[in-house]
N, C-alpha and C. Protein backbone atom coordinates (compact mmCIF):
# COMPACT_ATOMS: atom_id res chain seq x y z
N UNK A 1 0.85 -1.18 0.00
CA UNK A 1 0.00 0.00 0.00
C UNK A 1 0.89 1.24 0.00
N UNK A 2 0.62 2.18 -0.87
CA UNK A 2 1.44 3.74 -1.13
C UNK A 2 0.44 4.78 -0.60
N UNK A 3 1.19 5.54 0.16
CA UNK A 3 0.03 6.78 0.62
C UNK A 3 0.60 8.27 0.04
N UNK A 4 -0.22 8.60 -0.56
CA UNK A 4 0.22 10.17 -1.42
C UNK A 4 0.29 10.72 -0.18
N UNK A 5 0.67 12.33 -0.80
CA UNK A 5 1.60 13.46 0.60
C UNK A 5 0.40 14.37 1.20
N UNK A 6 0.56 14.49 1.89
CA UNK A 6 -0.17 16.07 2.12
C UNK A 6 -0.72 17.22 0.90
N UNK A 7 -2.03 17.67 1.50
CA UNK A 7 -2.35 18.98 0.32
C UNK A 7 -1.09 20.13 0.14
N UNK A 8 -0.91 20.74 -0.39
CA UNK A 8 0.16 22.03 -0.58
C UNK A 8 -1.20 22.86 -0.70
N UNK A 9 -1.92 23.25 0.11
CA UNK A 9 -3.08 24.78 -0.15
C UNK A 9 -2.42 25.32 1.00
N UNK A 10 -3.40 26.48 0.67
CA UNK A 10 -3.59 27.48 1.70
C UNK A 10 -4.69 28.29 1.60
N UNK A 11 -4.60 29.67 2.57
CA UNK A 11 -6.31 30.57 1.92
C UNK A 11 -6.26 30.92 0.99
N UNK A 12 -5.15 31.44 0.21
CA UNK A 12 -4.97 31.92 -0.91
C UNK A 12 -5.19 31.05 -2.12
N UNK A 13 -5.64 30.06 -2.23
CA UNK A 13 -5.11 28.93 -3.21
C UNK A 13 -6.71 29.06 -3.63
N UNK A 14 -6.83 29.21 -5.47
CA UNK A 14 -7.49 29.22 -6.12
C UNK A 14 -8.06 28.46 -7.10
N UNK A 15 -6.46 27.85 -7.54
CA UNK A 15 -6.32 26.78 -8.42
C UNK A 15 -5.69 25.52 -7.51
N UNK A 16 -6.72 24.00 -8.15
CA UNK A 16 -5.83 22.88 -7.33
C UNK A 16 -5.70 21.98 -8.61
N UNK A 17 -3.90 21.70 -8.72
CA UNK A 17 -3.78 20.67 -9.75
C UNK A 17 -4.12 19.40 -8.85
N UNK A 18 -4.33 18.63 -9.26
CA UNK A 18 -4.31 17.44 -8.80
C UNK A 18 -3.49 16.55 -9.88
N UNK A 19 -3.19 15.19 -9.15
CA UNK A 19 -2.66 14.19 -10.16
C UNK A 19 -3.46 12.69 -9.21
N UNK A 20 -3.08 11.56 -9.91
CA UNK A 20 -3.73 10.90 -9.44
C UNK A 20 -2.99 10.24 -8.20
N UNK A 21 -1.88 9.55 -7.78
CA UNK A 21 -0.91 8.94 -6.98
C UNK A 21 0.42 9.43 -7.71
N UNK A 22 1.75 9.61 -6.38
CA UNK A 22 2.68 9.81 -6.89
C UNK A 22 3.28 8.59 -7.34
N UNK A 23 4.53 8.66 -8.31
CA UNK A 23 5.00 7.97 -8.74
C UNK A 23 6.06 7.36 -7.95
N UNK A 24 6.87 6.52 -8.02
CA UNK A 24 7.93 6.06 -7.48
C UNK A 24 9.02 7.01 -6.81
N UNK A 25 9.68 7.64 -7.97
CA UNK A 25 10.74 8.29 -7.67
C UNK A 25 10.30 9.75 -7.21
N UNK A 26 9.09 9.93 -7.13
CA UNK A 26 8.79 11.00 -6.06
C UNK A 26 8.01 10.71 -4.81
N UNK A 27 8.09 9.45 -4.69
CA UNK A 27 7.67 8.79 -3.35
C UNK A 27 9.15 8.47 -2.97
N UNK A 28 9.92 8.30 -3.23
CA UNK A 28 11.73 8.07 -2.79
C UNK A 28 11.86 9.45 -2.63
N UNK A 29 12.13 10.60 -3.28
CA UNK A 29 12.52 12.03 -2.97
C UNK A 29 10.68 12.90 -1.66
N UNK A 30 10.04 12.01 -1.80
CA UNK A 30 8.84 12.59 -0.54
C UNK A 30 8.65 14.19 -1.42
N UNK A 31 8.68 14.13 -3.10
CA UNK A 31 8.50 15.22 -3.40
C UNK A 31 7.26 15.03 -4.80
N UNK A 32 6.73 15.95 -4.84
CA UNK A 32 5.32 15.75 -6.28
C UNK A 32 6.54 16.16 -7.00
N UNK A 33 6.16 15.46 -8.40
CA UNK A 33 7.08 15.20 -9.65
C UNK A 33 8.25 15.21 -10.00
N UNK A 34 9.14 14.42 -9.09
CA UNK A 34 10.38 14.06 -9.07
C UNK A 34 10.88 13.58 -9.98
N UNK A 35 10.51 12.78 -10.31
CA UNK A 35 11.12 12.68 -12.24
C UNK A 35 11.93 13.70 -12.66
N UNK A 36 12.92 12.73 -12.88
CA UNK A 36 13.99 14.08 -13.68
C UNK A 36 13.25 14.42 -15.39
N UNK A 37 12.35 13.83 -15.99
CA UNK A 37 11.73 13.75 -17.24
C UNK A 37 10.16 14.09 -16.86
N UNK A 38 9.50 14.05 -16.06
CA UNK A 38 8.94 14.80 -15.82
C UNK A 38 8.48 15.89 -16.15
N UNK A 39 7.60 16.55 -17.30
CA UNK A 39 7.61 18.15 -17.32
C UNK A 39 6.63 18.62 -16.34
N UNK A 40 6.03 18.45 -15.71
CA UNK A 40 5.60 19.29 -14.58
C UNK A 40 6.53 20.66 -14.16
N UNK A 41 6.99 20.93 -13.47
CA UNK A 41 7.75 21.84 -12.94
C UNK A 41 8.29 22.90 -14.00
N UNK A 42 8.72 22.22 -15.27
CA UNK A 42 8.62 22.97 -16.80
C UNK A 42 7.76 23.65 -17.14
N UNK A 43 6.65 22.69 -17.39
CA UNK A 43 5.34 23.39 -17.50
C UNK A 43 5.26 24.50 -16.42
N UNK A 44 4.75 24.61 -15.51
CA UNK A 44 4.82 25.43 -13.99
C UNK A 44 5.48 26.77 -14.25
N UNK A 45 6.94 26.70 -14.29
CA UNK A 45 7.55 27.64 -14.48
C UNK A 45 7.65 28.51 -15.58
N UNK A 46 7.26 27.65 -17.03
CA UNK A 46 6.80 28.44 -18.25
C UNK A 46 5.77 29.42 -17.93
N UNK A 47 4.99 28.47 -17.94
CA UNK A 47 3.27 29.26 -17.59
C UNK A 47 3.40 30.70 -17.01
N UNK A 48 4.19 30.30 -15.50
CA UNK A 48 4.01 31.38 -14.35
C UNK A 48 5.27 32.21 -14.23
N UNK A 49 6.21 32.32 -15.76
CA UNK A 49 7.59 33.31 -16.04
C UNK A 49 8.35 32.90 -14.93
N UNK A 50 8.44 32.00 -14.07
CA UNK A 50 9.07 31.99 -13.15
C UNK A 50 11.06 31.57 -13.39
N UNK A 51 11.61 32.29 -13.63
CA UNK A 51 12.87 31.57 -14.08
C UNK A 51 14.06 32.29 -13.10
N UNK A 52 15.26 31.51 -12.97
CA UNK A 52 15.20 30.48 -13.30
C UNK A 52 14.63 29.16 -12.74
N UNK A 53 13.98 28.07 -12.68
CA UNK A 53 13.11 27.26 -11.98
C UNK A 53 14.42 26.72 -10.67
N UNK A 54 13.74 26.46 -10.29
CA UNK A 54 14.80 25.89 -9.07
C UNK A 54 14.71 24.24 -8.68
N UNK A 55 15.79 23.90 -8.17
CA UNK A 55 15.94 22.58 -7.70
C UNK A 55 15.36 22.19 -6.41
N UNK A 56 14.67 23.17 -5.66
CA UNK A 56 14.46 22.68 -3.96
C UNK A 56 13.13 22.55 -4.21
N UNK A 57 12.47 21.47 -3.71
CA UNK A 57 11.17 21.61 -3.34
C UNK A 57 10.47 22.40 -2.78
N UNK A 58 11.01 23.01 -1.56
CA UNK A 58 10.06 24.19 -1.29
C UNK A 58 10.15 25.54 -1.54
N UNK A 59 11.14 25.31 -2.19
CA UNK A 59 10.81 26.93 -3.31
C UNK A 59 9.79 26.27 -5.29
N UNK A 60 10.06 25.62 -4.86
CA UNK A 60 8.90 25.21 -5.94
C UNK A 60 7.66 25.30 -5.53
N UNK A 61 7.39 24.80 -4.01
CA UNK A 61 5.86 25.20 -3.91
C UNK A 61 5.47 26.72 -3.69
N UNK A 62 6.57 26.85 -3.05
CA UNK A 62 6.18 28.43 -2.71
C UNK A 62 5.99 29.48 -3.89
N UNK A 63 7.06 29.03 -5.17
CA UNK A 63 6.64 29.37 -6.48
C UNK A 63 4.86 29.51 -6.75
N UNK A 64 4.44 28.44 -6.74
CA UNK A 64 3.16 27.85 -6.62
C UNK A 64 1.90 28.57 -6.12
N UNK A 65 2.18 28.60 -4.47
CA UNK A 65 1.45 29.25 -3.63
C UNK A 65 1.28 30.77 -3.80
N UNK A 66 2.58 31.22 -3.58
CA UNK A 66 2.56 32.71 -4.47
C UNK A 66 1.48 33.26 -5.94
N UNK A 67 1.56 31.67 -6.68
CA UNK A 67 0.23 32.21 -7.81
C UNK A 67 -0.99 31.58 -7.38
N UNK A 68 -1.09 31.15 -6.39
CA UNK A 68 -2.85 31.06 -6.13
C UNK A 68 -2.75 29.59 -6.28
N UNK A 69 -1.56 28.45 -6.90
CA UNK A 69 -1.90 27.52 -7.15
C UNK A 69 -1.75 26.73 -5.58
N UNK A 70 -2.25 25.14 -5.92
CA UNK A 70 -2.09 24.26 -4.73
C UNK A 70 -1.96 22.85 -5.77
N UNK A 71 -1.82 22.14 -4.52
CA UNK A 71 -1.17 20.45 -5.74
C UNK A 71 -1.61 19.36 -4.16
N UNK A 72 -2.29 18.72 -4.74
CA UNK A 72 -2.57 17.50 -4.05
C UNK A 72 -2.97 16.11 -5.17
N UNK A 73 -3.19 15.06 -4.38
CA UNK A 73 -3.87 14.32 -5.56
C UNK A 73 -5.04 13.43 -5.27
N UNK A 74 -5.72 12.82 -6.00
CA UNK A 74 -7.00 12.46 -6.19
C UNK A 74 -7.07 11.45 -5.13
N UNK A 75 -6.16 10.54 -5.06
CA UNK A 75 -6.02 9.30 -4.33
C UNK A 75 -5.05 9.11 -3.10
N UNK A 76 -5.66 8.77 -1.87
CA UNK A 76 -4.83 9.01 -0.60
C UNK A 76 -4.33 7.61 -0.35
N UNK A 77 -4.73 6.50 -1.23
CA UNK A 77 -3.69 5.56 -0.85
C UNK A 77 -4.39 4.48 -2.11
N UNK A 78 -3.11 3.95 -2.41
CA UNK A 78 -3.53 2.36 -3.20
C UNK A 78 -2.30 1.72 -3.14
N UNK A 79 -2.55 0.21 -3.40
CA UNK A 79 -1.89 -0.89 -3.78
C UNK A 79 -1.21 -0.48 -5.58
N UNK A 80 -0.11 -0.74 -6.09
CA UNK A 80 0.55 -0.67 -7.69
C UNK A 80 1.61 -0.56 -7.63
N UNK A 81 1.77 -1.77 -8.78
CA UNK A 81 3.00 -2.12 -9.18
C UNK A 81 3.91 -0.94 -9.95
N UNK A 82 5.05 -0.36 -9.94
CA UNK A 82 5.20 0.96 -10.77
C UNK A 82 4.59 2.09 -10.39
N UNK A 83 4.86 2.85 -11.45
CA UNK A 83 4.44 4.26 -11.25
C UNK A 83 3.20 4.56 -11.66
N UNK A 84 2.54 3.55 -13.16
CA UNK A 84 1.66 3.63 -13.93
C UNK A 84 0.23 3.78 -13.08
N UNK A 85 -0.45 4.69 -13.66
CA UNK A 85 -1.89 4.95 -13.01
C UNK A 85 -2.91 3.46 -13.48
N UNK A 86 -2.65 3.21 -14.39
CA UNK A 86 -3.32 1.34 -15.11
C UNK A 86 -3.12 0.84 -14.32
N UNK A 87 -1.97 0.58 -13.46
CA UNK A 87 -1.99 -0.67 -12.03
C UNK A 87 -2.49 -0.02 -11.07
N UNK A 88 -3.42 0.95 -10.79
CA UNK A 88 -3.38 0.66 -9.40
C UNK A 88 -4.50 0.02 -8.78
N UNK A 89 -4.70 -0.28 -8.03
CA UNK A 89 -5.45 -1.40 -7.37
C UNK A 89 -5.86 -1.23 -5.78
N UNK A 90 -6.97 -1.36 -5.47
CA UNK A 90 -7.79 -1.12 -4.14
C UNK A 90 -7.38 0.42 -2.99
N UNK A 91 -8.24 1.30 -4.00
CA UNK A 91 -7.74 2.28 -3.98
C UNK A 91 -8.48 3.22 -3.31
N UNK A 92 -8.32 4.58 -1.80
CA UNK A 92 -9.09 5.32 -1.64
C UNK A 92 -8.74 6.70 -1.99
N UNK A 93 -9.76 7.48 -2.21
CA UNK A 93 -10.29 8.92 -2.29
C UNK A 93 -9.54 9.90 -1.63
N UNK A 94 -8.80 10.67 -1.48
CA UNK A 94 -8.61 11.70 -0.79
C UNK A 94 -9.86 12.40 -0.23
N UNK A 95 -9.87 13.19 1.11
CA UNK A 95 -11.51 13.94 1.57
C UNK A 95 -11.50 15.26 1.03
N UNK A 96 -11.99 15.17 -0.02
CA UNK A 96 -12.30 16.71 -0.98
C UNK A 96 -13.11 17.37 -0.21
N UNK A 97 -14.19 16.84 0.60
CA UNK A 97 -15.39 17.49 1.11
C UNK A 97 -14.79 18.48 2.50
N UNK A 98 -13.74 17.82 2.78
CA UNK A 98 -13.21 18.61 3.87
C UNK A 98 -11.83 19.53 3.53
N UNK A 99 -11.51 19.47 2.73
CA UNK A 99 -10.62 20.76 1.72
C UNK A 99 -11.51 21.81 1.50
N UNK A 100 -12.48 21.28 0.52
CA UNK A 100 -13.18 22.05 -0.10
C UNK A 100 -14.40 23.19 1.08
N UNK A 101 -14.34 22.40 2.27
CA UNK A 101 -15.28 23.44 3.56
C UNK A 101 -14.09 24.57 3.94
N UNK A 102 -12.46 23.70 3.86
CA UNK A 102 -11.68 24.74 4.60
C UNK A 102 -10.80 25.65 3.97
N UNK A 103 -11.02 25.65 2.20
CA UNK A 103 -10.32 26.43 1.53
C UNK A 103 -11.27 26.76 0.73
N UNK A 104 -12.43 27.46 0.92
CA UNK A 104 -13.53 27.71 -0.07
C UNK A 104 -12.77 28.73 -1.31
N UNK A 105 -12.06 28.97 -1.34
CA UNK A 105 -11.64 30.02 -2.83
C UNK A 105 -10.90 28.83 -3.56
N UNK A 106 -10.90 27.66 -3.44
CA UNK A 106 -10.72 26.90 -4.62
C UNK A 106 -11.69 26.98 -5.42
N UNK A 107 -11.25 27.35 -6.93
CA UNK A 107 -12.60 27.48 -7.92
C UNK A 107 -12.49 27.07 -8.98
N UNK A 108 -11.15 26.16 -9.45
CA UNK A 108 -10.60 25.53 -10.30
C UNK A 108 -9.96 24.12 -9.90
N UNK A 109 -10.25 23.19 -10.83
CA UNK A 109 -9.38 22.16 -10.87
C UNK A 109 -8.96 21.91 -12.09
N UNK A 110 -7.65 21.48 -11.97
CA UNK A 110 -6.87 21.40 -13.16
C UNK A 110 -6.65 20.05 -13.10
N UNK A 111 -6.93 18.86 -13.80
CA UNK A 111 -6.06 17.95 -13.71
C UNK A 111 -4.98 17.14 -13.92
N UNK A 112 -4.20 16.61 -13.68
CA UNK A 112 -2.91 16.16 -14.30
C UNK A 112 -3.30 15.08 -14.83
N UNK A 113 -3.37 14.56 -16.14
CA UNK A 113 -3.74 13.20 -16.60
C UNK A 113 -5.36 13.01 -16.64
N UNK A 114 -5.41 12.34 -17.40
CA UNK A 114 -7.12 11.58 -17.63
C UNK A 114 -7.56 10.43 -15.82
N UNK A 115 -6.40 9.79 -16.00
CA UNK A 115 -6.72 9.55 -14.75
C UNK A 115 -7.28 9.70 -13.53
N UNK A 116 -6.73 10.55 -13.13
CA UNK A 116 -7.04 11.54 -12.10
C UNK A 116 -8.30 11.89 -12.02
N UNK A 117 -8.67 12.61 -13.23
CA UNK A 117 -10.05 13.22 -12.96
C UNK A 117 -11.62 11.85 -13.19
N UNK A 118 -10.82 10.79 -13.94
CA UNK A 118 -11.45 9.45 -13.83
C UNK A 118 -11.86 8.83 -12.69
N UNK A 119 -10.98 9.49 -11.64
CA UNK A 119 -11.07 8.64 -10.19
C UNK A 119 -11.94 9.54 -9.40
N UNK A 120 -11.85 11.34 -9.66
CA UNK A 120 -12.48 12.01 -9.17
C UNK A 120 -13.83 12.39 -9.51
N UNK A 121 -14.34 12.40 -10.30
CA UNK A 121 -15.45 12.27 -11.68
C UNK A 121 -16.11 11.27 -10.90
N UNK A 122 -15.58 9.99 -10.72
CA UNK A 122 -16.82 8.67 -10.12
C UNK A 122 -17.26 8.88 -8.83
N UNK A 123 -16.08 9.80 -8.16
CA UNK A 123 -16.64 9.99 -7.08
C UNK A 123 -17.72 11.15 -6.79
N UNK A 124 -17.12 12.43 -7.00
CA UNK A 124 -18.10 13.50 -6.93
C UNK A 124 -18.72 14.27 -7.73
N UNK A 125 -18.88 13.81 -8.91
CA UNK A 125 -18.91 14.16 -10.53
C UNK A 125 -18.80 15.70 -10.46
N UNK A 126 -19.65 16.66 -10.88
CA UNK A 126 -19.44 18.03 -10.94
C UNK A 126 -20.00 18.61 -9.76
N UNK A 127 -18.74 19.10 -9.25
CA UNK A 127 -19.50 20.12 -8.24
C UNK A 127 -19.19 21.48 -8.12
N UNK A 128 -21.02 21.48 -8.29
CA UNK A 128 -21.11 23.49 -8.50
C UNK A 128 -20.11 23.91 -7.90
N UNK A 129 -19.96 25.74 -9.29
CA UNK A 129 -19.07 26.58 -8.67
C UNK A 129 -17.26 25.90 -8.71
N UNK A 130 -17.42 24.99 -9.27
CA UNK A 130 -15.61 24.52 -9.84
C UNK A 130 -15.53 24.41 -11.35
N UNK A 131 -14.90 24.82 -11.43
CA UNK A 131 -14.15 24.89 -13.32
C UNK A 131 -13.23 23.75 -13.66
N UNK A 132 -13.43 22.86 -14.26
CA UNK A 132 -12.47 21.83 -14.58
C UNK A 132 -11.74 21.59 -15.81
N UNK A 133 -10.61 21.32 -15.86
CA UNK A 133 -10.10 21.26 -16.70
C UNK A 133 -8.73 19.89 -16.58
N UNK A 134 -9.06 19.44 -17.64
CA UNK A 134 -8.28 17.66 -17.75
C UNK A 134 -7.37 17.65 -18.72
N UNK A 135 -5.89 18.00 -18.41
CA UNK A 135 -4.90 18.13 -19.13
C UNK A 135 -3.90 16.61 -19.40
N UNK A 136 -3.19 16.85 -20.17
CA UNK A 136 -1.94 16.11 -20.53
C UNK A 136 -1.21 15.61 -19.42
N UNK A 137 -1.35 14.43 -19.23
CA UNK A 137 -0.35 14.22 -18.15
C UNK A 137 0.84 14.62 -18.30
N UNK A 138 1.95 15.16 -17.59
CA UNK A 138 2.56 15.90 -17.62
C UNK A 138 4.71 14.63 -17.55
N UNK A 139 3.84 13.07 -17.09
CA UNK A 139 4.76 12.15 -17.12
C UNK A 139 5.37 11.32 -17.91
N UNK A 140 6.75 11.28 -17.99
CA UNK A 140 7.36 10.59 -19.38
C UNK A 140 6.43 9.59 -19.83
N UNK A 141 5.79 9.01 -19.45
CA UNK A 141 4.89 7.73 -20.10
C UNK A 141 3.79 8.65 -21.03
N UNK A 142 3.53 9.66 -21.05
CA UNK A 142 3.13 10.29 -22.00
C UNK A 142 4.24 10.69 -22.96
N UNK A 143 4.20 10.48 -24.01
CA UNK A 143 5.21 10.64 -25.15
C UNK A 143 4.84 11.75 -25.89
N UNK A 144 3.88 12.35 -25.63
CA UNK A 144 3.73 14.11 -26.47
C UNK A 144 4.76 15.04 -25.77
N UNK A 145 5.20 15.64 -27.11
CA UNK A 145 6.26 16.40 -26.95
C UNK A 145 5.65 17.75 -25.95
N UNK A 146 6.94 18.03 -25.15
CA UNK A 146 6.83 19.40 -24.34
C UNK A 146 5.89 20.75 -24.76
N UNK A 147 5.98 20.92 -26.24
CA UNK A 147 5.61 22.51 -26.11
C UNK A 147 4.02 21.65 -26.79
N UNK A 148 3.66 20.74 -26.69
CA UNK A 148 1.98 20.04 -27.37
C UNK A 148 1.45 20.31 -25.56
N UNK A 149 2.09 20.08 -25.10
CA UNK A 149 1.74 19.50 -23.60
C UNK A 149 1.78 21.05 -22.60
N UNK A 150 2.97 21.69 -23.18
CA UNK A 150 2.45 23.59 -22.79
C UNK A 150 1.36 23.59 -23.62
N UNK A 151 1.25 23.83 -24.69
CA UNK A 151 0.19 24.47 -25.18
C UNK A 151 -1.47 24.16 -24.69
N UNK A 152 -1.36 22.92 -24.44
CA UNK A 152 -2.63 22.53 -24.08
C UNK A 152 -2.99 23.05 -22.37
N UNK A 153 -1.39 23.06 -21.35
CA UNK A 153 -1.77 23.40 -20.49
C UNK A 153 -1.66 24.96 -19.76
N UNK A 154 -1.75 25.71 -21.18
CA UNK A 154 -1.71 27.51 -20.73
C UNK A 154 -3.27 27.48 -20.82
N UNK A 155 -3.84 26.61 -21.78
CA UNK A 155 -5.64 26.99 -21.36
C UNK A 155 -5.74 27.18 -20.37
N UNK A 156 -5.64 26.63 -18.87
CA UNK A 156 -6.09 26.51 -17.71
C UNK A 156 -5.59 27.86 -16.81
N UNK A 157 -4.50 28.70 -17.74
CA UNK A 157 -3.83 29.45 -17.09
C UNK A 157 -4.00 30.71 -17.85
């Protein structure tokens, strides 16, 4: 059994990416999108001019927080083999209902991957007053090139 990290919100936080479970090598670094191939953090820092991007995790979130964003993910624990969102297996929910009472200026979700919002979708399908939007996964197992994968994810921004 793998248990994803903590929310990164705050009051300020407007936008929440989500993804679905972390992957391996950011469950070894205890950091969201550790992947050295990875464009997350690419993406991120394009979007939000932020340069030059940095190597520490918590100046990456604070990058983040500073624009209104937050990053948690859909799923607070499952069984899977790998990193792949296809294996995972006996899987629970993160409590949206209790984010969503204590950070009411979330008014966007962005999601990382089809996944993600697959797992979140069955659970609470649309709920009023959120804007959704279901992007490109942002992980080497997606093979679309970098600037297909910006482009699609400045819509949200």
């Amino acid at each position: 059994m793998i248990h994803s990290f903590p929310p990164f919100v705050n009051a300020q936080t407007k936008i929440l990416i989500l993804g679905t479970m972390p992957g391996i090598a950011s469950l070894e670094k205890q950091e969201y999108y550790a992947h050295q191939r990875n464009h997350f953090w690419k993406i991120m820092f394009t979007l939000l001019d932020s340069f030059p991007a940095t190597e520490e995790f918590e100046l990456k979130i604070q990058v983040l927080q500073e624009s209104k964003i937050g990053l948690w993910d859909v799923l607070k624990s499952c069984d899977r083999n790998g990193s792949l969102d296809i294996h995972i297996k006996n899987h629970e929910i993160n409590d949206f209902e209790t984010l969503f009472t204590q950070f009411p200026s979330i008014k966007t979700i962005v999601f990382n991957g089809k996944e993600s919002h697959k797992y979140f979708f069955k659970k609470f399908g649309q709920i009023k007053g959120i804007t959704y939007y279901v992007m490109p996964s942002t992980s080497p197992a997606n093979t679309m090139s970098f600037d297909n994968k910006l482009k699609i994810w400045s819509t949200a921004f």
